[in-house]
Structures are given as C-alpha cells and as structure tokens.
Protein backbone atom coordinates (compact mmCIF):
# COMPACT_ATOMS: atom_id res chain seq x y z
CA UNK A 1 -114.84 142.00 -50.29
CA UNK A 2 -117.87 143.71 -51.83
CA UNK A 3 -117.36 142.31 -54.79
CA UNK A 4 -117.07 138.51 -53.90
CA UNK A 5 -120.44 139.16 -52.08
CA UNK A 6 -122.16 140.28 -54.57
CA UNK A 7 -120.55 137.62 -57.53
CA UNK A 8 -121.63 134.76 -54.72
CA UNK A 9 -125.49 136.21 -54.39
CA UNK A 10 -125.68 136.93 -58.21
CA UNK A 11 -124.31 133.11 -58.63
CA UNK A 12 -126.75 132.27 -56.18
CA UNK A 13 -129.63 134.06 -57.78
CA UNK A 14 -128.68 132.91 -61.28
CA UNK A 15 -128.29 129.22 -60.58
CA UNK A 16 -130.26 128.67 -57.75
CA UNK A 17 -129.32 126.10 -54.94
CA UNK A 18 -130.00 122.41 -55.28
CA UNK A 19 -129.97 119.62 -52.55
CA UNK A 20 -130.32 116.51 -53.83
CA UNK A 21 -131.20 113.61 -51.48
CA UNK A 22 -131.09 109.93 -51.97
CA UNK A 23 -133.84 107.79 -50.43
CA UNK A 24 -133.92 104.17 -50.13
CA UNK A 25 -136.76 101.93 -50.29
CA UNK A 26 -137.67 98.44 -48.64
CA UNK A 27 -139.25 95.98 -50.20
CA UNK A 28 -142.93 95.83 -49.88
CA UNK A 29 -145.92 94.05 -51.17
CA UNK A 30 -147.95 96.72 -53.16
CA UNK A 31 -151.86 96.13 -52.93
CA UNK A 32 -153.99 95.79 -56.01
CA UNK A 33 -155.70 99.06 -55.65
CA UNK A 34 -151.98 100.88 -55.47
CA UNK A 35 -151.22 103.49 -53.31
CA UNK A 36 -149.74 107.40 -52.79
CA UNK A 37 -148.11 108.84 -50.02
CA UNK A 38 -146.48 111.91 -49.22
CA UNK A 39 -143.57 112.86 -47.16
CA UNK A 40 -141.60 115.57 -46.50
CA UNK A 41 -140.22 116.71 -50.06
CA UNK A 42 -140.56 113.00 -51.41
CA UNK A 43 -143.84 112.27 -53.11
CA UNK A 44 -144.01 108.24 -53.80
CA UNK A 45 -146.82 106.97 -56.14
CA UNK A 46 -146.70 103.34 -57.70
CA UNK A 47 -149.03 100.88 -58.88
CA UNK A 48 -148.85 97.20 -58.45
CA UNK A 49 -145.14 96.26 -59.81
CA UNK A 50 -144.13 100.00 -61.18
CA UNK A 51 -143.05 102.34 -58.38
CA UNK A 52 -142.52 105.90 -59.42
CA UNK A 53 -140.49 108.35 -56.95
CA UNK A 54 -140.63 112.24 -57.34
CA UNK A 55 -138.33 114.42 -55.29
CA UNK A 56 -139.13 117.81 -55.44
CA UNK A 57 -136.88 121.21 -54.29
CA UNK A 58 -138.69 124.52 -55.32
CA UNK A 59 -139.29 124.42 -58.72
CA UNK A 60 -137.13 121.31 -59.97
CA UNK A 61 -138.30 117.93 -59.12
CA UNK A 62 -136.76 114.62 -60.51
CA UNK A 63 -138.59 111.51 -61.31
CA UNK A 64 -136.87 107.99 -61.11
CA UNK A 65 -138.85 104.89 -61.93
CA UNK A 66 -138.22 101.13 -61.30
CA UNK A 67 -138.89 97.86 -60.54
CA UNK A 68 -137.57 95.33 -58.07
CA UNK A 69 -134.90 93.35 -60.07
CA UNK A 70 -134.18 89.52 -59.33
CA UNK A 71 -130.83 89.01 -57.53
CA UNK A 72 -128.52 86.13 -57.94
CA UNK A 73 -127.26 86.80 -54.61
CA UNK A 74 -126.67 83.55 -52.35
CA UNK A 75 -127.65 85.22 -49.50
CA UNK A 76 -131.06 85.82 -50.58
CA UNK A 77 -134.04 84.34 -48.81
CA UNK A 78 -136.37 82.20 -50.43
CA UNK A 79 -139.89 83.38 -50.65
CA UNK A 80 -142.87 80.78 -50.16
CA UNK A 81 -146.48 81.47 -51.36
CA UNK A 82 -149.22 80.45 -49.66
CA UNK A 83 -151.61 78.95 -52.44
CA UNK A 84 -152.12 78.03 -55.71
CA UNK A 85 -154.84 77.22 -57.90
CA UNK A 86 -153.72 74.17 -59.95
CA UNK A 87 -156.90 74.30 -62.74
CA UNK A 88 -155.40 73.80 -65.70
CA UNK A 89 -156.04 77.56 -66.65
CA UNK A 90 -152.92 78.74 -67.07
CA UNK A 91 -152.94 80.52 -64.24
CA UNK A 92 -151.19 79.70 -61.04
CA UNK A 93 -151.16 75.99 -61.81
CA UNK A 94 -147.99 75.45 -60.37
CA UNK A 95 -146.85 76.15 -56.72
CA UNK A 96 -144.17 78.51 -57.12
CA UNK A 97 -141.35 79.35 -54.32
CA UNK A 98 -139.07 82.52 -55.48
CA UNK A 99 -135.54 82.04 -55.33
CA UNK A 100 -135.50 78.36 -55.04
CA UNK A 101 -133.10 77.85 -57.69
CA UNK A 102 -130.30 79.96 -55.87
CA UNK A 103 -130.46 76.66 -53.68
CA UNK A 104 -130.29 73.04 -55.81
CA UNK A 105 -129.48 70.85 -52.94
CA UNK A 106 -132.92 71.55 -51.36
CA UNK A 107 -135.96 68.52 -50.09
CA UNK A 108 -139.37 69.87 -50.52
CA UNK A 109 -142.34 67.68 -48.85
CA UNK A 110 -145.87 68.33 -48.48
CA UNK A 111 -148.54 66.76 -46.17
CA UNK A 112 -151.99 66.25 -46.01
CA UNK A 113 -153.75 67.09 -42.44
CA UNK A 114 -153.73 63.74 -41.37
CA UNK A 115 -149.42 64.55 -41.68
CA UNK A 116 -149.20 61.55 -44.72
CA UNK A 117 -146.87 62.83 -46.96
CA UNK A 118 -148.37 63.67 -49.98
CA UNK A 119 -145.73 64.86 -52.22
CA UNK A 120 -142.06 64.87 -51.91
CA UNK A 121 -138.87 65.94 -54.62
CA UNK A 122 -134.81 67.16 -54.18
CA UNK A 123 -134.02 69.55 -56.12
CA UNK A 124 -137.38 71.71 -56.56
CA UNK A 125 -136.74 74.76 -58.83
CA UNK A 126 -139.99 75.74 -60.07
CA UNK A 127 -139.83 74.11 -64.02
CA UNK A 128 -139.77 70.22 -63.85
CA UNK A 129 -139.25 69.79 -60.15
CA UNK A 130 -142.74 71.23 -59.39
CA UNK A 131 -146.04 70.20 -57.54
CA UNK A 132 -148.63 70.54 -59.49
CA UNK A 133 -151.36 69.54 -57.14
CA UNK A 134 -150.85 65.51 -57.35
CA UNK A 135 -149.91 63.45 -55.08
CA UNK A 136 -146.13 61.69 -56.27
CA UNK A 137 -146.74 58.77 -54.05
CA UNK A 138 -150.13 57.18 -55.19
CA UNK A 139 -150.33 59.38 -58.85
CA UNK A 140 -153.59 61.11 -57.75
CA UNK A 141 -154.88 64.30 -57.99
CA UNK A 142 -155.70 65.98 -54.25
CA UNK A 143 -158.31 67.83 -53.46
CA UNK A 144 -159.03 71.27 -52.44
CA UNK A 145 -157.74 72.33 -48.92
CA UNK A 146 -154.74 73.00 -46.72
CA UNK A 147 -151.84 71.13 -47.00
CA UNK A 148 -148.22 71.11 -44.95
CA UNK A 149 -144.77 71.75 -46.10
CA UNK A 150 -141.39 70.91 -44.79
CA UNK A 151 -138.44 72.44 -46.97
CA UNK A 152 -134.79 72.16 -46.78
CA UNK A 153 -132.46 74.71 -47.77
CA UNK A 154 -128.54 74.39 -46.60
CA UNK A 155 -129.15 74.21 -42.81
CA UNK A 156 -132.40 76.20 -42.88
CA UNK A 157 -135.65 74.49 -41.95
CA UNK A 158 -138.84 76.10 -43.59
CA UNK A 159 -142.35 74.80 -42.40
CA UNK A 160 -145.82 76.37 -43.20
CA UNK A 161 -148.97 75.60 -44.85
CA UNK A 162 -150.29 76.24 -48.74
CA UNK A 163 -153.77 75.80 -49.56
CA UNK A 164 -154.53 74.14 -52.51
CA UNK A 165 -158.07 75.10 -54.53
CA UNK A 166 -158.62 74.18 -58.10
C-alpha cells in the first residue's frame, strides 16, 4: 500500500493537478474605452470587438480569443439601431437593422412626428431595400431629427424611434 502512495504523490508532484473550467459569456455591448475585470481565477480583458479570456491555475494559464460570429439561426432576434448619419461620407449613411435578412417577408415604415409616413418598403435587408434618409413618398430628402418606425417580422411587431442627423 506504501508503494501506491507514494507512485500517486510522486505522479502528483511530477505532473501537477489541473482543473480546467469552461466559462460562458453573454453578449454585451463593449464601450469605446474597453474594459478589464477580474474574477475569481478568470481574468477577462477585451477591447471594442476582440475579447480576450485568460484562465489561470497556479502556474499554467490558457488564453482563448474571439469574436462574436453572425448566426444564421431563425430564431435570432433582429437588432435595431437607433440612428444614423446619412451624409454621404461613407459612414453610417444607411440605416442598418442586424439580422434583417434572416426575415424576407418583413414591412418596414417610418414616420415623421406629425405620424405621416415618411418612408415605407417589404422586404428591407440592408443592400437595396434601405432608407437612406429620403422620403419614398414625395422623393425628398428629410431633415435632421427623430423619426418613428413600425416593423414587421413573422407575427412580431417592432416600434421605436431612430434619429436621423446628417
């Protein structure tokens, strides 16, 4: 019995114990400035878009890097952003709803304050169904300010505001 003992705490010694732990993130929205916390034995440290994750036991510790990936899953929920800046800069031009596409059978309409509809379009999917900060209905370009939405998706019912500022 001595023997097995001693074999076990030599194995011990030699190789050392290892307890490896998997943690599971949510999704977040990651500030400009990035951020660092620390908790228990799990260290996370990311800037905007790159989270890193370091788990550390004793003297090992194991990095594992990623970003969130699209998903083509139906279930997914659409994601609508609150403004744009439609100035011809290249930049934000377009208003742009994340996983739209996942849903082609969808009504998109936007309204002024006054509730006049504005803008209007089936099948919105962020490349040629798109507002671009005209109005559909008269052909003009609207001005800066707050403006209404109403969107369809299956038997879901989004409503909201996005403010417009060129």
């Amino acid at each position: 019995m001595k023997t097995k003992i001693i074999l076990l705490t030599t194995f011990a010694l030699s190789f050392g114990f290892c307890t490896i732990a998997q943690t599971t993130l949510e999704r977040s929205v990651i500030s400009s400035a990035g951020n660092y916390s620390e908790q228990s034995s799990v260290w996370l440290s990311y800037t905007v878009g790159e989270p890193v994750v370091f788990t550390g036991n004793g003297n090992s510790v194991i990095l594992t890097q990623g970003f969130q990936q699209p998903t083509d899953n139906e279930e997914a929920e659409i994601y609508i952003y609150s403004g744009f800046t439609p100035n011809g800069d290249g930049d934000n031009d377009e208003w742009y709803i994340d996983y739209i596409y996942l849903y082609p059978d969808n009504k998109v309409a936007i309204f002024d304050r006054w509730g006049v509809l504005v803008w209007k379009a089936d099948g919105y999917n962020n490349k040629d169904v798109v507002w671009k900060g005209d109005n559909n209905v008269t052909g003009d370009k609207l001005s800066n300010g707050t403006y209404f939405y109403v969107i369809k998706v299956n038997d879901k019912t989004y409503k909201g505001w996005v403010e417009l500022n060129r």
